[in-house]
C-alpha atoms as a PDB file:
ATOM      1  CA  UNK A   1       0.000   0.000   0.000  1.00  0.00           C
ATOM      2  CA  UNK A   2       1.301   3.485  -1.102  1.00  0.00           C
ATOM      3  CA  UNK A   3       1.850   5.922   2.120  1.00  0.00           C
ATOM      4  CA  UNK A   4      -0.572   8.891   1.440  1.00  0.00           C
ATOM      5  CA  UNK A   5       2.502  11.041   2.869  1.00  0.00           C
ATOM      6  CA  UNK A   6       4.387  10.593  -0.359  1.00  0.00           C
ATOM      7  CA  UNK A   7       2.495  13.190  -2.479  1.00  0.00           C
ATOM      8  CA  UNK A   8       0.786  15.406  -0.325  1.00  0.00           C
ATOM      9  CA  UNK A   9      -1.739  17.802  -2.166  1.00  0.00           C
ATOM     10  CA  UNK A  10      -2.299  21.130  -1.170  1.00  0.00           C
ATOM     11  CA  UNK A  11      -5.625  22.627  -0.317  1.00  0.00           C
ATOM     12  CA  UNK A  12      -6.876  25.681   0.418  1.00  0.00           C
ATOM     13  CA  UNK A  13      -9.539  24.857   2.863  1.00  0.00           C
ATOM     14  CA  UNK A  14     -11.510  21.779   4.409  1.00  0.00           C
ATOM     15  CA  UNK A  15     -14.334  20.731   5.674  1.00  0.00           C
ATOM     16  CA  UNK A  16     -15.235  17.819   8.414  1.00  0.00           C
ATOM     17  CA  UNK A  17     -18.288  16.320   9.299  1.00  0.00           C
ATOM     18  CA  UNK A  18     -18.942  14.600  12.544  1.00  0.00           C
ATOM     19  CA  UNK A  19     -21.735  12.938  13.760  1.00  0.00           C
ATOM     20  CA  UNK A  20     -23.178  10.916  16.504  1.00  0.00           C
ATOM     21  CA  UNK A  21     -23.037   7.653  16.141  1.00  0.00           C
ATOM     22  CA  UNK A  22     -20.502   7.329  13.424  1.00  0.00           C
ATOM     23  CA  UNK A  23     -17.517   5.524  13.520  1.00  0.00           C
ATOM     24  CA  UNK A  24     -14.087   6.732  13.650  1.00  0.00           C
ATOM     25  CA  UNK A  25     -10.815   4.638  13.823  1.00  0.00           C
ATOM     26  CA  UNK A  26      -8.747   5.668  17.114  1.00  0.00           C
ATOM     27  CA  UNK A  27      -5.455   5.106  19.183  1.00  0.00           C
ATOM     28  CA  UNK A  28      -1.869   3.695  17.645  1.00  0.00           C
ATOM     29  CA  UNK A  29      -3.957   0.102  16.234  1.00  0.00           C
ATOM     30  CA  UNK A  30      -6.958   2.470  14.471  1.00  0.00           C
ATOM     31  CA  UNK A  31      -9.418   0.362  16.960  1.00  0.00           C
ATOM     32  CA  UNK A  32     -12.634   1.093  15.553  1.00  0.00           C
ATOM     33  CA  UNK A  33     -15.117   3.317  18.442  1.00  0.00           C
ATOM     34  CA  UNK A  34     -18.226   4.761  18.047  1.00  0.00           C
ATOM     35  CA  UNK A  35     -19.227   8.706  18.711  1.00  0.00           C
ATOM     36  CA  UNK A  36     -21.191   9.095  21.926  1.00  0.00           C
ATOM     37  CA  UNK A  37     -20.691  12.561  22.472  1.00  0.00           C
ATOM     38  CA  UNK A  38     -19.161  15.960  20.713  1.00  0.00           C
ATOM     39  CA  UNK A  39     -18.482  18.840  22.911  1.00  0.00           C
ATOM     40  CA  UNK A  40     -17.205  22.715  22.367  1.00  0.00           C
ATOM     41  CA  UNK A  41     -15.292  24.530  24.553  1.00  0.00           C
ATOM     42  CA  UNK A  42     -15.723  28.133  23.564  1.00  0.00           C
ATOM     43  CA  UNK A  43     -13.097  29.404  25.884  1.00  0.00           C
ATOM     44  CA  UNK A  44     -10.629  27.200  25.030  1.00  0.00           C
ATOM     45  CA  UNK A  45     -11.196  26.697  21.394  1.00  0.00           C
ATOM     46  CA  UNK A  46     -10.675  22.614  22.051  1.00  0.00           C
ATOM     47  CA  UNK A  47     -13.352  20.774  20.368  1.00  0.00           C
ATOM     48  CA  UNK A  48     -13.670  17.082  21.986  1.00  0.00           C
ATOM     49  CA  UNK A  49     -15.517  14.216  21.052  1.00  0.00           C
ATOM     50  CA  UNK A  50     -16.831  11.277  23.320  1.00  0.00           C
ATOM     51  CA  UNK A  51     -16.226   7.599  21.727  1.00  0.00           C
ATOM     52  CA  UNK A  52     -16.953   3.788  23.135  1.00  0.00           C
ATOM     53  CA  UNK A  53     -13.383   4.186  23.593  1.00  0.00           C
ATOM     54  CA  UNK A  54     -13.090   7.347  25.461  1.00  0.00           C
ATOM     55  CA  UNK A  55     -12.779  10.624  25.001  1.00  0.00           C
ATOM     56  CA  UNK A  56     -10.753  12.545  22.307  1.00  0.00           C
ATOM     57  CA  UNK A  57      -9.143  15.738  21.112  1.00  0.00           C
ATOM     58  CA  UNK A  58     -10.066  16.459  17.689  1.00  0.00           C
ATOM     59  CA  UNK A  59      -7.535  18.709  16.591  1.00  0.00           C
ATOM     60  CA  UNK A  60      -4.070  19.394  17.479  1.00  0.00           C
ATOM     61  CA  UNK A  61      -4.546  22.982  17.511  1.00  0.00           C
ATOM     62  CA  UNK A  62      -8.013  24.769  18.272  1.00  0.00           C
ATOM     63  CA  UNK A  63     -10.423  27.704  17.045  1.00  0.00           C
ATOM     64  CA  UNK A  64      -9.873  30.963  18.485  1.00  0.00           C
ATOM     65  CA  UNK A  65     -12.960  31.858  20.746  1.00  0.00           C
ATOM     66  CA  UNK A  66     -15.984  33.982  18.784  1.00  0.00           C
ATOM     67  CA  UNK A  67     -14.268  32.488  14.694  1.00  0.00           C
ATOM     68  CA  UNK A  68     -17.198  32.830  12.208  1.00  0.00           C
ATOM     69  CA  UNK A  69     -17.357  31.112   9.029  1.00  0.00           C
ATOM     70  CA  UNK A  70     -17.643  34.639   7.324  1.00  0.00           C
ATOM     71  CA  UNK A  71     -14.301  35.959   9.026  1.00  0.00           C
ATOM     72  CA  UNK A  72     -12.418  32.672   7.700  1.00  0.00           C
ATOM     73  CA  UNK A  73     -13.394  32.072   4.432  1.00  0.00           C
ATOM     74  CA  UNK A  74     -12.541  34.193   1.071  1.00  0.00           C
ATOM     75  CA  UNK A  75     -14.929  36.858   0.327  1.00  0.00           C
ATOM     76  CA  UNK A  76     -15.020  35.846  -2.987  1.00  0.00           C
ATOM     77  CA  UNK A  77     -16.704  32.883  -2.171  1.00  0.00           C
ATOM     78  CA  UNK A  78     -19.655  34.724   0.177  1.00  0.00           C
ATOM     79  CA  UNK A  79     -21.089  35.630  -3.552  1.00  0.00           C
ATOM     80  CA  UNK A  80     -20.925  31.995  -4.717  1.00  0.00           C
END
């Protein structure tokens, strides 16, 4: 299997979906666990998401407190 690392393609921006219920792959082995539970922390930025398998950071960095969609994306796109 060819490591997705080899050719990294660049992207301006992107989008992720999480729901409840859905499974993700987690830990070192890519166990498979189950969403129970997504939570914001508005002060902190963190976003953190409850699995069968406890709970987990979804980013490595976080949101500043009070980011819109409008303030991050292009404002060529708000026409499109």
């Amino acid at each position: 299997m060819k490591n997705v690392m080899e050719n990294p393609m660049k992207i301006s921006t992107f989008d992720l979906s999480l729901a409840l219920g859905q499974t993700i792959l987690v830990g070192q082995k890519k166990e498979p666990a189950e969403i129970t539970k997504i939570e914001f922390f508005e002060k902190s930025g963190e976003l953190v998401i409850g699995t069968t398998r406890g709970p987990r950071k979804a980013f490595t960095f976080s949101l500043p407190a009070g980011t819109r969609e409008e303030e991050v994306m292009c404002p060529a796109d708000k026409y499109r």
